[in-house]
N, C-alpha and C. Protein backbone atom coordinates (compact mmCIF):
# COMPACT_ATOMS: atom_id res chain seq x y z
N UNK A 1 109.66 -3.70 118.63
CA UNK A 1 108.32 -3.52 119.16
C UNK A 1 108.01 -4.59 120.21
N UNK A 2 108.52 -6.09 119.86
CA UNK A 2 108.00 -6.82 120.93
C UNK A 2 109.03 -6.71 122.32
N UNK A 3 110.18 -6.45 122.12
CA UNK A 3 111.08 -6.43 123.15
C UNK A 3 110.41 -4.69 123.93
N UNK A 4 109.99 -3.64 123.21
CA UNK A 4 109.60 -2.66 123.98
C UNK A 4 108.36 -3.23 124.75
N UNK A 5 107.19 -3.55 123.93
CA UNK A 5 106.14 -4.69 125.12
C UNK A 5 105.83 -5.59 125.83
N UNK A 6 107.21 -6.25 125.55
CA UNK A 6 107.81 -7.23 126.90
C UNK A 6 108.41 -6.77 127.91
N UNK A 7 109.19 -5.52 127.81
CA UNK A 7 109.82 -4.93 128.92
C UNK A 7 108.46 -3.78 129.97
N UNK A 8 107.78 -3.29 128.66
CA UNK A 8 106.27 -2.31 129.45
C UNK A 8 106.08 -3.34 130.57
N UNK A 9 105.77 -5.01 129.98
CA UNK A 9 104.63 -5.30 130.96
C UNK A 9 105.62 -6.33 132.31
N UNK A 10 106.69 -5.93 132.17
CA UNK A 10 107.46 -6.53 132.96
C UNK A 10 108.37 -5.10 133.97
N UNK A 11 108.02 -4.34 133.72
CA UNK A 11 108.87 -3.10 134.56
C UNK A 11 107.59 -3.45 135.47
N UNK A 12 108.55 -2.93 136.88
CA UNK A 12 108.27 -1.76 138.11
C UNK A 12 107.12 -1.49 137.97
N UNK A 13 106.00 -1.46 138.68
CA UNK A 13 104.80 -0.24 138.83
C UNK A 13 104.78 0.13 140.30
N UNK A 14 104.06 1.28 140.23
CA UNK A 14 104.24 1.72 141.64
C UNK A 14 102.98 1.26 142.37
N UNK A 15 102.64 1.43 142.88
CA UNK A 15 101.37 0.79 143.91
C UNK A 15 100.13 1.04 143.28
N UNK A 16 99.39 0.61 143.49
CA UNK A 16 98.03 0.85 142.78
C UNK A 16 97.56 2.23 143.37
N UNK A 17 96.60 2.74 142.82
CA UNK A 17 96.00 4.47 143.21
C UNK A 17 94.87 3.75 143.65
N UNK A 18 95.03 4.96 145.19
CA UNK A 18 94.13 4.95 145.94
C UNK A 18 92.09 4.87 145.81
N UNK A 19 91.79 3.83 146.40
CA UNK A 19 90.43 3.61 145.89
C UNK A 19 89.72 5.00 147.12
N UNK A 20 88.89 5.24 145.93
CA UNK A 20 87.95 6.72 146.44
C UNK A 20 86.61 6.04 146.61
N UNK A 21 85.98 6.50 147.93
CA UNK A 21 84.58 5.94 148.64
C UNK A 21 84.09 7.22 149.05
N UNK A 22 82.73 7.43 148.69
CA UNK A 22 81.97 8.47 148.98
C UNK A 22 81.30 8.45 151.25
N UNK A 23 81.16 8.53 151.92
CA UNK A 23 80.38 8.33 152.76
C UNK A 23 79.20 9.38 153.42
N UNK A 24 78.33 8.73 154.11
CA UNK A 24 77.37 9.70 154.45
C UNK A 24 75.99 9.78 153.47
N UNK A 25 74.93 10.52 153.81
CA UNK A 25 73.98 9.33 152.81
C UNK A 25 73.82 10.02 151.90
N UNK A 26 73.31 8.58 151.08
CA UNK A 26 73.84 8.94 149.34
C UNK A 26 74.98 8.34 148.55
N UNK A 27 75.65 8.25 150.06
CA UNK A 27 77.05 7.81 149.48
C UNK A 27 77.44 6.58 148.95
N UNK A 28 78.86 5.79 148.67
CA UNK A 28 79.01 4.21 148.82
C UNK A 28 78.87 3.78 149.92
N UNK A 29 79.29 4.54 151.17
CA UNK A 29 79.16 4.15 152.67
C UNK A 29 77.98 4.72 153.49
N UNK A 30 77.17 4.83 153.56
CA UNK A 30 75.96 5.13 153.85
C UNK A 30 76.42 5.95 155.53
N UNK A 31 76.69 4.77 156.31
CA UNK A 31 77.12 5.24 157.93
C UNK A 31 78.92 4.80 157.80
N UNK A 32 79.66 6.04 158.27
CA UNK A 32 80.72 6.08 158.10
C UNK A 32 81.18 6.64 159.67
N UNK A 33 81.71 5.15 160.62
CA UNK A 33 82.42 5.95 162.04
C UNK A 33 83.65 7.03 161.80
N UNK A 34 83.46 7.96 161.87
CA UNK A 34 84.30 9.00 161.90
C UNK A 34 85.70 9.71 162.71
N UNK A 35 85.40 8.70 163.75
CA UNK A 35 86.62 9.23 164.49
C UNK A 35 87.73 8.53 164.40
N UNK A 36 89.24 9.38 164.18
CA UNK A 36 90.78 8.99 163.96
C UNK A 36 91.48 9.03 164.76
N UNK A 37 92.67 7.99 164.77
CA UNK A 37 92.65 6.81 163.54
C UNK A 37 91.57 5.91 165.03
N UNK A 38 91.38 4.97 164.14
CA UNK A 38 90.23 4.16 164.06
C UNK A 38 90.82 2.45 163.69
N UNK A 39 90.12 1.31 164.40
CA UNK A 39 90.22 0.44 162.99
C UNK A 39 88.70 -0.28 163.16
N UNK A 40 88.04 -0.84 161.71
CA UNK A 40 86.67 -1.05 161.42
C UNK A 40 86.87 -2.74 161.19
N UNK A 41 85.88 -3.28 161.23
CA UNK A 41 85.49 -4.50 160.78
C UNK A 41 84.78 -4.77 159.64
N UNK A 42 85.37 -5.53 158.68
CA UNK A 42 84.51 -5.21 157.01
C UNK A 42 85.48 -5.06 156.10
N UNK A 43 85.48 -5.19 155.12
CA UNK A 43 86.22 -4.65 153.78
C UNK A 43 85.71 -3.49 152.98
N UNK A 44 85.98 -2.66 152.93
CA UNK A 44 85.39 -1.40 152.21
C UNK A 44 84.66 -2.14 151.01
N UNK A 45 83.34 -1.52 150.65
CA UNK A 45 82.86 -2.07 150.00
C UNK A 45 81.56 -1.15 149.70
N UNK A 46 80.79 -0.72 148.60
CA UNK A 46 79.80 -0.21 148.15
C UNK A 46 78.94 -0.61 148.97
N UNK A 47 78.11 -0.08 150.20
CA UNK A 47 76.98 -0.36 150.84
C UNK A 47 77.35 -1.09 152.07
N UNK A 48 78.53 -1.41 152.55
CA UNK A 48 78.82 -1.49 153.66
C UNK A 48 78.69 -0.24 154.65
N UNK A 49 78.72 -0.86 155.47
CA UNK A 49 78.22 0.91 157.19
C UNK A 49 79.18 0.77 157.79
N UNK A 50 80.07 1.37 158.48
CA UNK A 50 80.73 1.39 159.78
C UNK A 50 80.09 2.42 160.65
N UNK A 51 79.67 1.71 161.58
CA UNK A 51 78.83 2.18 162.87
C UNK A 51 79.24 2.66 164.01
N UNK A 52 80.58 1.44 164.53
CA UNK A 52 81.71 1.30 165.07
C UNK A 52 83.06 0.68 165.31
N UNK A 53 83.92 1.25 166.17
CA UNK A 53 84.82 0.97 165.80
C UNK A 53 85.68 -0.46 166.18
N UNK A 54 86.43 -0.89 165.28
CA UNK A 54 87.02 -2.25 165.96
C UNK A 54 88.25 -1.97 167.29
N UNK A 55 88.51 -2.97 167.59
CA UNK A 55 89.77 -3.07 168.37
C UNK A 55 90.82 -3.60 167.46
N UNK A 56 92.27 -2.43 167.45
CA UNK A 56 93.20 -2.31 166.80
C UNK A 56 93.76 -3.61 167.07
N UNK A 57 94.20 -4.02 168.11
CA UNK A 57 94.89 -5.45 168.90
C UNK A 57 94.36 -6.46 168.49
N UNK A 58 93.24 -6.26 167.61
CA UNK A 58 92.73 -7.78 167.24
C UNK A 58 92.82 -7.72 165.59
N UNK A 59 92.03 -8.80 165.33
CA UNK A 59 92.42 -8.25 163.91
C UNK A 59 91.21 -7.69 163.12
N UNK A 60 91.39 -7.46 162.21
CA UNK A 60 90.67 -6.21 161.67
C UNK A 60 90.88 -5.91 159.73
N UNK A 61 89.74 -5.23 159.42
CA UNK A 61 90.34 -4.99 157.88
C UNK A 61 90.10 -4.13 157.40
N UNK A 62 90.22 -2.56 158.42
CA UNK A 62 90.59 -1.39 157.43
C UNK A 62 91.34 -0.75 158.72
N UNK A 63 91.88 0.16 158.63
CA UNK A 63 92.68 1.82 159.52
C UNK A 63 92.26 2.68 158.80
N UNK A 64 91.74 3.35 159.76
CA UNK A 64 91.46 5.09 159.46
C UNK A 64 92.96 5.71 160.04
N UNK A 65 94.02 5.66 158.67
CA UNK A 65 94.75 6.74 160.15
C UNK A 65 94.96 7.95 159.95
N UNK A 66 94.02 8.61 159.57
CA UNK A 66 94.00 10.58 159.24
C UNK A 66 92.76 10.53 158.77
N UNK A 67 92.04 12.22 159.39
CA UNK A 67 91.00 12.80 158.50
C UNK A 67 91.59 14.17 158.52
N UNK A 68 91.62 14.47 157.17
CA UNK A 68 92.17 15.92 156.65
C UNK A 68 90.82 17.02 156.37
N UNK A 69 90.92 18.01 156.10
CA UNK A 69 90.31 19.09 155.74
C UNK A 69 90.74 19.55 154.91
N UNK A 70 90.32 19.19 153.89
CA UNK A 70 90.62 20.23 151.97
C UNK A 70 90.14 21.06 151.90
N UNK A 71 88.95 21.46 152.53
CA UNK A 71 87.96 22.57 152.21
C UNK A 71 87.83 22.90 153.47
N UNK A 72 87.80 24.36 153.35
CA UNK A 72 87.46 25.00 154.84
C UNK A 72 86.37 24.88 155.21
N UNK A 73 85.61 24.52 156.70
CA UNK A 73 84.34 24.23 156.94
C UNK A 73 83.69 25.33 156.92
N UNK A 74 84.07 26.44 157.14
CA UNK A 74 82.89 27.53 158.11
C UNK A 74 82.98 27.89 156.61
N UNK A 75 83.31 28.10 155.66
CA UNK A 75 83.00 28.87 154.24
C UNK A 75 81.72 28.06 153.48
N UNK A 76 80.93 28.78 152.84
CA UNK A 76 79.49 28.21 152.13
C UNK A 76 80.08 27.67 150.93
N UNK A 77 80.80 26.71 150.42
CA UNK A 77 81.22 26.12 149.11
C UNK A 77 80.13 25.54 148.90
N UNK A 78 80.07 25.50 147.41
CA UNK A 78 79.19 24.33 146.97
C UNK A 78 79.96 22.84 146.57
N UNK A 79 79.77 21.41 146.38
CA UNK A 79 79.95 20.49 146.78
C UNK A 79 80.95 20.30 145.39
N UNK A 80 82.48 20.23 145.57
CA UNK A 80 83.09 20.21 143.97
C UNK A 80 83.05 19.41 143.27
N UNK A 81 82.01 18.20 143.63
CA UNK A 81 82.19 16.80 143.32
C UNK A 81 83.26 16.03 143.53
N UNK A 82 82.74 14.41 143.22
CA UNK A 82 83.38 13.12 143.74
C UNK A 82 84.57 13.21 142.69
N UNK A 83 84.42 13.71 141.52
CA UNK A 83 85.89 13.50 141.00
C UNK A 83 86.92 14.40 141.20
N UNK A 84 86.14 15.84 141.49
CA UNK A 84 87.71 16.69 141.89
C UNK A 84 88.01 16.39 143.25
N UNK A 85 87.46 16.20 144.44
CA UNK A 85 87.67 15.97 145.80
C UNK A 85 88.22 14.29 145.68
N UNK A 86 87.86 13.30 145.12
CA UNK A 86 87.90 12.32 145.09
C UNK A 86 89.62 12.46 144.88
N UNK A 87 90.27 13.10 143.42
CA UNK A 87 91.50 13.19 143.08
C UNK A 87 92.32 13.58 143.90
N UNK A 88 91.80 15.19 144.93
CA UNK A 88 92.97 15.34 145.58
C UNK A 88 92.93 14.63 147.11
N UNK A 89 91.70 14.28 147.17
CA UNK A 89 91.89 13.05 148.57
C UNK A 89 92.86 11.59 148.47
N UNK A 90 93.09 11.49 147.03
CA UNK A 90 93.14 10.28 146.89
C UNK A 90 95.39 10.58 147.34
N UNK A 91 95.08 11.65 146.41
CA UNK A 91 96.75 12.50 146.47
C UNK A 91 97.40 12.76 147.52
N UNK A 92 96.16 13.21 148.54
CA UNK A 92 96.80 13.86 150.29
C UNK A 92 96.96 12.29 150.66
N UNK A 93 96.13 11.16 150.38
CA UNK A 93 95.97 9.79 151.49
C UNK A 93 97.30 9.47 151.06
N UNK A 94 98.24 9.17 149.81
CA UNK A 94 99.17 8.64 149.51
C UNK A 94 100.28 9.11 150.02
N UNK A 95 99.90 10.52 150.35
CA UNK A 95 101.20 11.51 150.06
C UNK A 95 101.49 11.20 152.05
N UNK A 96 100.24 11.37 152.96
CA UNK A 96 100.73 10.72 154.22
C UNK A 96 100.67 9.34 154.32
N UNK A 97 100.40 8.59 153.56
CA UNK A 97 100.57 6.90 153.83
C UNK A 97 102.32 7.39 153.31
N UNK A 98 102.92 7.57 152.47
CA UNK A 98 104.21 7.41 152.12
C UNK A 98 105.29 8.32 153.33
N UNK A 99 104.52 8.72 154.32
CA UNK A 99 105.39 9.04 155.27
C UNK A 99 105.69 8.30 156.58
N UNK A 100 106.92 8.46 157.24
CA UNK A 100 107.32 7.30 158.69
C UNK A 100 105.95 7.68 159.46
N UNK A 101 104.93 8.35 159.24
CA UNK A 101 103.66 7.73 160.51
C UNK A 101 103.35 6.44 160.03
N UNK A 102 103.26 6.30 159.05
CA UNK A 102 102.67 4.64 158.55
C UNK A 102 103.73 3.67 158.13
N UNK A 103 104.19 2.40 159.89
CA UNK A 103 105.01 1.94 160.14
C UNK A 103 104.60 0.22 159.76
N UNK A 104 105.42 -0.55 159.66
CA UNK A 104 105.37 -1.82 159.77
C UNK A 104 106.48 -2.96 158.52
N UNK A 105 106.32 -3.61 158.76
CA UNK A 105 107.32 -4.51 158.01
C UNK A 105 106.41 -4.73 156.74
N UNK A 106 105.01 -4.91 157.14
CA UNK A 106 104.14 -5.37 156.12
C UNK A 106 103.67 -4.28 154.82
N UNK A 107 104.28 -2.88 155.46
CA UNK A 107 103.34 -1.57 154.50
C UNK A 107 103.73 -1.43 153.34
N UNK A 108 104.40 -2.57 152.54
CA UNK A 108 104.42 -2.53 151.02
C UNK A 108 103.10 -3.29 150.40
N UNK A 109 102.34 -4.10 151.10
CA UNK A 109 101.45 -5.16 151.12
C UNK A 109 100.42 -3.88 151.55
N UNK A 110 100.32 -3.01 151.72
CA UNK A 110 98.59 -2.02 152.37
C UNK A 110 98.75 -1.34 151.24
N UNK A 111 97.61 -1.27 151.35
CA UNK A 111 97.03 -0.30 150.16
C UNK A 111 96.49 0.55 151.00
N UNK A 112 96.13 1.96 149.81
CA UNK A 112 95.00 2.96 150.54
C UNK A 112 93.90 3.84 150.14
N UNK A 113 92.94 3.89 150.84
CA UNK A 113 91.87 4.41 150.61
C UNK A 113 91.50 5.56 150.88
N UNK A 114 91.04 6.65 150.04
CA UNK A 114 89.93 7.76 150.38
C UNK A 114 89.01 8.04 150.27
N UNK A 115 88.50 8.11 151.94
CA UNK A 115 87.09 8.46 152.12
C UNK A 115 86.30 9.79 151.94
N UNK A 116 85.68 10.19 151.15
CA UNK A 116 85.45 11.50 150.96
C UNK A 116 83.48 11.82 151.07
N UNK A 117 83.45 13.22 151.63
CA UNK A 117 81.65 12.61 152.05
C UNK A 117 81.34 12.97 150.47
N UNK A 118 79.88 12.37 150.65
CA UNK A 118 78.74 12.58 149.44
C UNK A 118 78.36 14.01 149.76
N UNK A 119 77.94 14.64 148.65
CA UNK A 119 77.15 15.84 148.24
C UNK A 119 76.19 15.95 149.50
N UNK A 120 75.37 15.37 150.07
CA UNK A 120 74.77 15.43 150.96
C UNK A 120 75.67 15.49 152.42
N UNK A 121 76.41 14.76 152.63
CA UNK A 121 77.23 15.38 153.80
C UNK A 121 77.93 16.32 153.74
N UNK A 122 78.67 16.58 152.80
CA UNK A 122 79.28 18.03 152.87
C UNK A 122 78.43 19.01 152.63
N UNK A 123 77.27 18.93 152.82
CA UNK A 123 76.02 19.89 152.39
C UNK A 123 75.49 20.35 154.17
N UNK A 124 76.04 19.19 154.85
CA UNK A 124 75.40 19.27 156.44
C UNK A 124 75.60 19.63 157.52
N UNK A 125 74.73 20.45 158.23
CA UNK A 125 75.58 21.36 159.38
C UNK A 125 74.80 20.39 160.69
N UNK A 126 75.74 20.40 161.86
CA UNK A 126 75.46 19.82 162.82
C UNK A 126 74.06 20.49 163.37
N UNK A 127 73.79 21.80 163.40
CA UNK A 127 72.62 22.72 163.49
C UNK A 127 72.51 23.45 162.99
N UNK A 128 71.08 24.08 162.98
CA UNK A 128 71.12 25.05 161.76
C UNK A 128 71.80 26.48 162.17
N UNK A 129 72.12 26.39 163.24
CA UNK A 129 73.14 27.88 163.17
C UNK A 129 74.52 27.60 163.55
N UNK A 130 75.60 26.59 163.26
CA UNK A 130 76.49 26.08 163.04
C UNK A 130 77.30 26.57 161.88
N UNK A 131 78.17 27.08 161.90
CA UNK A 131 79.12 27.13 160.51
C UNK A 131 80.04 25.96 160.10
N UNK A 132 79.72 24.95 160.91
CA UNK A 132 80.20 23.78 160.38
C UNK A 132 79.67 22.87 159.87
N UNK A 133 80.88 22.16 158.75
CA UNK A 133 80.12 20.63 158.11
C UNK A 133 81.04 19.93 157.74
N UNK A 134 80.12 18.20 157.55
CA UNK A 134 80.80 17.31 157.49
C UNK A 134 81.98 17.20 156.32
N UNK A 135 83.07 17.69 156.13
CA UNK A 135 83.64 17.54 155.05
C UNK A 135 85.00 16.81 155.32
N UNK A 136 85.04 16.89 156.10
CA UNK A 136 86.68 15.65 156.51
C UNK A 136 86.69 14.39 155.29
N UNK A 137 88.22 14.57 154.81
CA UNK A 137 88.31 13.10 154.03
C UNK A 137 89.06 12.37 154.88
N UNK A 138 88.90 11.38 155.04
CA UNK A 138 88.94 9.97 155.48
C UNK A 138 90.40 9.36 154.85
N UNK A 139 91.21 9.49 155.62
CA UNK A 139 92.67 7.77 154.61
C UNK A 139 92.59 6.77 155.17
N UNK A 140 92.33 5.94 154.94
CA UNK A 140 92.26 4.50 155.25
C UNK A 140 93.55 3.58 154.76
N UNK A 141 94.07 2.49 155.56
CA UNK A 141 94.73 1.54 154.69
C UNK A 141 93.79 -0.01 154.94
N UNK A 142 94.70 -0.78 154.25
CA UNK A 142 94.29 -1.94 154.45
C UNK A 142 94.83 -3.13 153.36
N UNK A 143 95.12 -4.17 153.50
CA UNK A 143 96.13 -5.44 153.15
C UNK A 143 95.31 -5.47 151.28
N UNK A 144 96.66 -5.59 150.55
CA UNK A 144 96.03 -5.64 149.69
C UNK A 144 95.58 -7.32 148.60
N UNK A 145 95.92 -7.86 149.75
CA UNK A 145 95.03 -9.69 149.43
C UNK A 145 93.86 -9.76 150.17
N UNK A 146 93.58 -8.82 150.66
CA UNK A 146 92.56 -8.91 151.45
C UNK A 146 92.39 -9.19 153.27
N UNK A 147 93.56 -9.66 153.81
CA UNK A 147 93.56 -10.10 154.50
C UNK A 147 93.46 -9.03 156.10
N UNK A 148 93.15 -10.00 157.02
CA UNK A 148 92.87 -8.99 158.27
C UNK A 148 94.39 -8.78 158.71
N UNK A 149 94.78 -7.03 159.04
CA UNK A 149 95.81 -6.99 159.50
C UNK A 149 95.53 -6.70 161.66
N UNK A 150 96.65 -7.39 162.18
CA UNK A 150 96.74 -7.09 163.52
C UNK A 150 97.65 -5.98 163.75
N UNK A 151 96.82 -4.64 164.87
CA UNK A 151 97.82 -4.14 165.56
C UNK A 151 97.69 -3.07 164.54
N UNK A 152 97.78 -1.67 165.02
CA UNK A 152 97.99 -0.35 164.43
C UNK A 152 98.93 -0.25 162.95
N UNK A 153 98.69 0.32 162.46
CA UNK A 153 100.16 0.75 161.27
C UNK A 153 100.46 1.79 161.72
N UNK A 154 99.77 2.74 162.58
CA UNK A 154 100.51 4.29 162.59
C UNK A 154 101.56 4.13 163.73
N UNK A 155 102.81 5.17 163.53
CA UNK A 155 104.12 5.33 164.54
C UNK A 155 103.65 6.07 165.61
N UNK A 156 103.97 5.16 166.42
CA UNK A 156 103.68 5.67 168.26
C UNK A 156 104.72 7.00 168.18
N UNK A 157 104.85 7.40 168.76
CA UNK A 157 105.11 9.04 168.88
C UNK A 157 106.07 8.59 170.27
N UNK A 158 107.47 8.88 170.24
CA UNK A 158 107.70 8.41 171.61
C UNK A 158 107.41 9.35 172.90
């Protein structure tokens, strides 16, 4: 028994699971800059805003580098909640962070994040005769000591 719970807490783990952030209001992120990839100034954080965007070349402490579509926009869904959208956002962010777009010597050290809107943004149409809404989830990375990373993680495309 103790050699099986000495070896549990001494194996391998795989990276930590992706932290899930609501944005849009209501949300954890209240104002969430939206356009990809991106990089922000700030540490993700409950009640932090991103307004706008940083400069990649400097340093910085998050990447947006994808917004996906789980849910089709122009269809009237109702909002599946933060834990089923939350799960498979968290699943799509890993599943493209673990691919060659997300480059660097450092990307065992990033972690990653999904941004997914609040009930109220995916509730919202740009006008009222629009069949669209805000429902894009958000992947983010970012250093997982905290620290500001310089310079893109995503692969230039030659």
């Amino acid at each position: 028994l103790v050699v099986g719970l000495g070896a549990g807490l001494l194996w391998p783990r795989g990276p930590a699971a992706p932290l899930v952030y609501t944005y849009g209001a209501g949300g954890d992120i209240p104002a969430m800059y939206t356009s990809t990839p991106s990089c922000l100034q700030g540490q993700l954080a409950v009640g932090r805003q991103y307004t706008s965007p940083a400069v990649c070349g400097e340093p910085h402490d998050v990447e947006v580098f994808t917004s996906l579509d789980l849910i089709d926009t122009q269809l009237d869904e109702p909002y599946p909640g933060r834990q089923a959208l939350g799960a498979a956002a968290a699943s799509a962010c890993s599943l493209v962070f673990g691919t060659a777009m997300i480059v660097g010597q450092d990307k065992a050290n990033l972690r990653v994040a999904a941004l997914v809107p609040s009930a109220a943004a995916f509730a919202e149409r740009p006008s009222p005769t629009s069949s669209f809404s805000s429902r894009a989830v958000l992947c983010a990375l970012y250093a997982a000591d905290g620290s500001q990373i310089t310079g893109s993680r995503i692969a230039k495309i030659p």
